[in-house]
Protein backbone atom coordinates (compact mmCIF):
# COMPACT_ATOMS: atom_id res chain seq x y z
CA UNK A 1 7.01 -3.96 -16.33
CA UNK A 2 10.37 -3.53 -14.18
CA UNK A 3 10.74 0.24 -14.33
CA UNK A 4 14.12 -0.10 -12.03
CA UNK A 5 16.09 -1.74 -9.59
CA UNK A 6 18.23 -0.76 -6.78
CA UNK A 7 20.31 -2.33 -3.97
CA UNK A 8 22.56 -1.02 -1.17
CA UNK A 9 24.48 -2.47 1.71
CA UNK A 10 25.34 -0.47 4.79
CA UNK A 11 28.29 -1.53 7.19
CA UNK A 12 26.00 -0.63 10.61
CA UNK A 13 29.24 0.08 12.48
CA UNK A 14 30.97 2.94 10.11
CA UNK A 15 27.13 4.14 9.55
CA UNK A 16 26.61 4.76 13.56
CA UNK A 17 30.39 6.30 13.89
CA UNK A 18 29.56 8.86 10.41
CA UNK A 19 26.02 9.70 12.77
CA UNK A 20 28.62 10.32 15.65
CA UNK A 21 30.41 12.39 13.75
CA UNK A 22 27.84 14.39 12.36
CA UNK A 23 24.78 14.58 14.52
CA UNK A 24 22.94 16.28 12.09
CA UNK A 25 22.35 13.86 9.15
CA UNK A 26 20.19 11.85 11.98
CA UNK A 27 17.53 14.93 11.09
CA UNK A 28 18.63 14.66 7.08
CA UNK A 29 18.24 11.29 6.81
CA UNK A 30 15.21 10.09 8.54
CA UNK A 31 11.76 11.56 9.69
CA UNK A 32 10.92 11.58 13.57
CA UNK A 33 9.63 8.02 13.92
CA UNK A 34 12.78 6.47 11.94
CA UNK A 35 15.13 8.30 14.58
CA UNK A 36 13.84 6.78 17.45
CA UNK A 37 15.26 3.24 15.59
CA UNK A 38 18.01 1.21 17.26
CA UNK A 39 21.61 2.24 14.57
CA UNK A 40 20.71 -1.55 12.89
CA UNK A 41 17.39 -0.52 12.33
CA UNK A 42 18.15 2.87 11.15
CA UNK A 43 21.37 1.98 8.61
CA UNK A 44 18.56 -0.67 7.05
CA UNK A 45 16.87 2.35 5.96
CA UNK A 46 19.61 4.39 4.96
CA UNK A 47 20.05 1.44 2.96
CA UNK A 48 16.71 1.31 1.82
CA UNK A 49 16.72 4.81 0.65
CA UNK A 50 20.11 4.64 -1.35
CA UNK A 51 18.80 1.49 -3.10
CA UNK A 52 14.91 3.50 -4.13
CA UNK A 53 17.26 6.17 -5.42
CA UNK A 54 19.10 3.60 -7.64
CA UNK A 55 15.91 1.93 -9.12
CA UNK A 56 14.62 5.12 -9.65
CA UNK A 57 17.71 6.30 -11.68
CA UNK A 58 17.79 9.43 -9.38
CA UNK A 59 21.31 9.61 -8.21
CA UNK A 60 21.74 11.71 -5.09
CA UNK A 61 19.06 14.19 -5.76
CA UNK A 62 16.36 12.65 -3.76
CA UNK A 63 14.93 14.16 -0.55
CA UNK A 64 15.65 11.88 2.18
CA UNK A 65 12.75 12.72 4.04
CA UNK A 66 9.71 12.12 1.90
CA UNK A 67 10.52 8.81 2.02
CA UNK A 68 10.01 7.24 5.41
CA UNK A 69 10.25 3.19 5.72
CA UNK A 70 7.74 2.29 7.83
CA UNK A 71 6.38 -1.69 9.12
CA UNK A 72 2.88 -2.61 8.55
CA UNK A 73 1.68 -5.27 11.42
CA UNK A 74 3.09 -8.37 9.92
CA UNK A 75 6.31 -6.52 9.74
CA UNK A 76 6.61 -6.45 5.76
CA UNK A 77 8.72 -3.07 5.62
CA UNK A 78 7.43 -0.51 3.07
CA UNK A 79 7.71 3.14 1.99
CA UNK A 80 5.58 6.12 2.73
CA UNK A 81 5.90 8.73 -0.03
CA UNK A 82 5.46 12.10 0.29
CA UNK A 83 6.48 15.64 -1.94
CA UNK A 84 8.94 14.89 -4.90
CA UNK A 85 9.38 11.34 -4.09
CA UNK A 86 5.41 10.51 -4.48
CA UNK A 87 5.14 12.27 -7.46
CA UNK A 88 8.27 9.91 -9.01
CA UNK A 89 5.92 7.34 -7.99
CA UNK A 90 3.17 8.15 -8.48
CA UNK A 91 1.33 5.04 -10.11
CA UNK A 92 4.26 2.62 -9.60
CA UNK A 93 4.11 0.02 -7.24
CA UNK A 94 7.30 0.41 -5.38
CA UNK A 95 8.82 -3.17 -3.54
CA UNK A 96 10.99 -3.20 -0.70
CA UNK A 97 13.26 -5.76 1.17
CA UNK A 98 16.06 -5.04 3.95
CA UNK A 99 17.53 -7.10 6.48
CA UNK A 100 20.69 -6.25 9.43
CA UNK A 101 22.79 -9.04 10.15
CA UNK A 102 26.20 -9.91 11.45
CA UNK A 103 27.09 -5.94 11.50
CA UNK A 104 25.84 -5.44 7.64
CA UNK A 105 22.41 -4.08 7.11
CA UNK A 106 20.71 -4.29 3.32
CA UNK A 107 18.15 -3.64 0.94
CA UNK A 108 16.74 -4.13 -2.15
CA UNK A 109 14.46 -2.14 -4.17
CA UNK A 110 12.13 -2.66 -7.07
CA UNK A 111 10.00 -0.02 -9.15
CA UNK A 112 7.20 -1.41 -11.26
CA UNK A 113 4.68 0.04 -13.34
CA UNK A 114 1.83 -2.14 -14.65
């Protein structure tokens, strides 16, 4: 059963000038490996993160950093969980899409519990 669903799109160029202008939310919003990411990279998992907030109904309380998108070796993108965030989970099987094109990056999010 579809527990929730969640999209977000990211504009990658106002993303990378709001990262300029606060250098900070680079160590908010993503865990060590995800900062090393080119901007197109990284606003794709901004986006990713917005849109697993949405399908789980969680608004802006979510801890951006215990959940870190990560690419298994066929390059299917997927979350790690860790802290709150896994224990939201916990049981669910979480599904995750995102692409950056043409200056827009995206994602798309679906929570399902069997």
């Amino acid at each position: 059963m579809i527990e929730g669903i969640g999209i977000d799109v990211v504009d990658i160029d106002r993303f990378a000038l709001s990262l300029q202008r606060t250098p900070s939310l680079l160590e908010r919003l993503f865990t060590q490996n995800e900062q090393s990411l080119p901007i197109s990279s990284q606003a794709a998992r901004f986006a990713a993160k917005e849109a697993l907030a949405k399908a789980l109904n969680a608004g802006k309380g979510l801890p951006w950093l215990d959940a870190e998108v990560v690419n298994l070796e066929s390059g299917k993108p997927v979350f790690l969980f860790r802290g709150e965030i896994a224990d939201l989970v916990d049981g669910a099987s979480v599904h995750l899409s995102i692409s950056h094109d043409a200056g827009i990056a995206s994602a798309i999010v679906i929570v399902e519990r069997t």
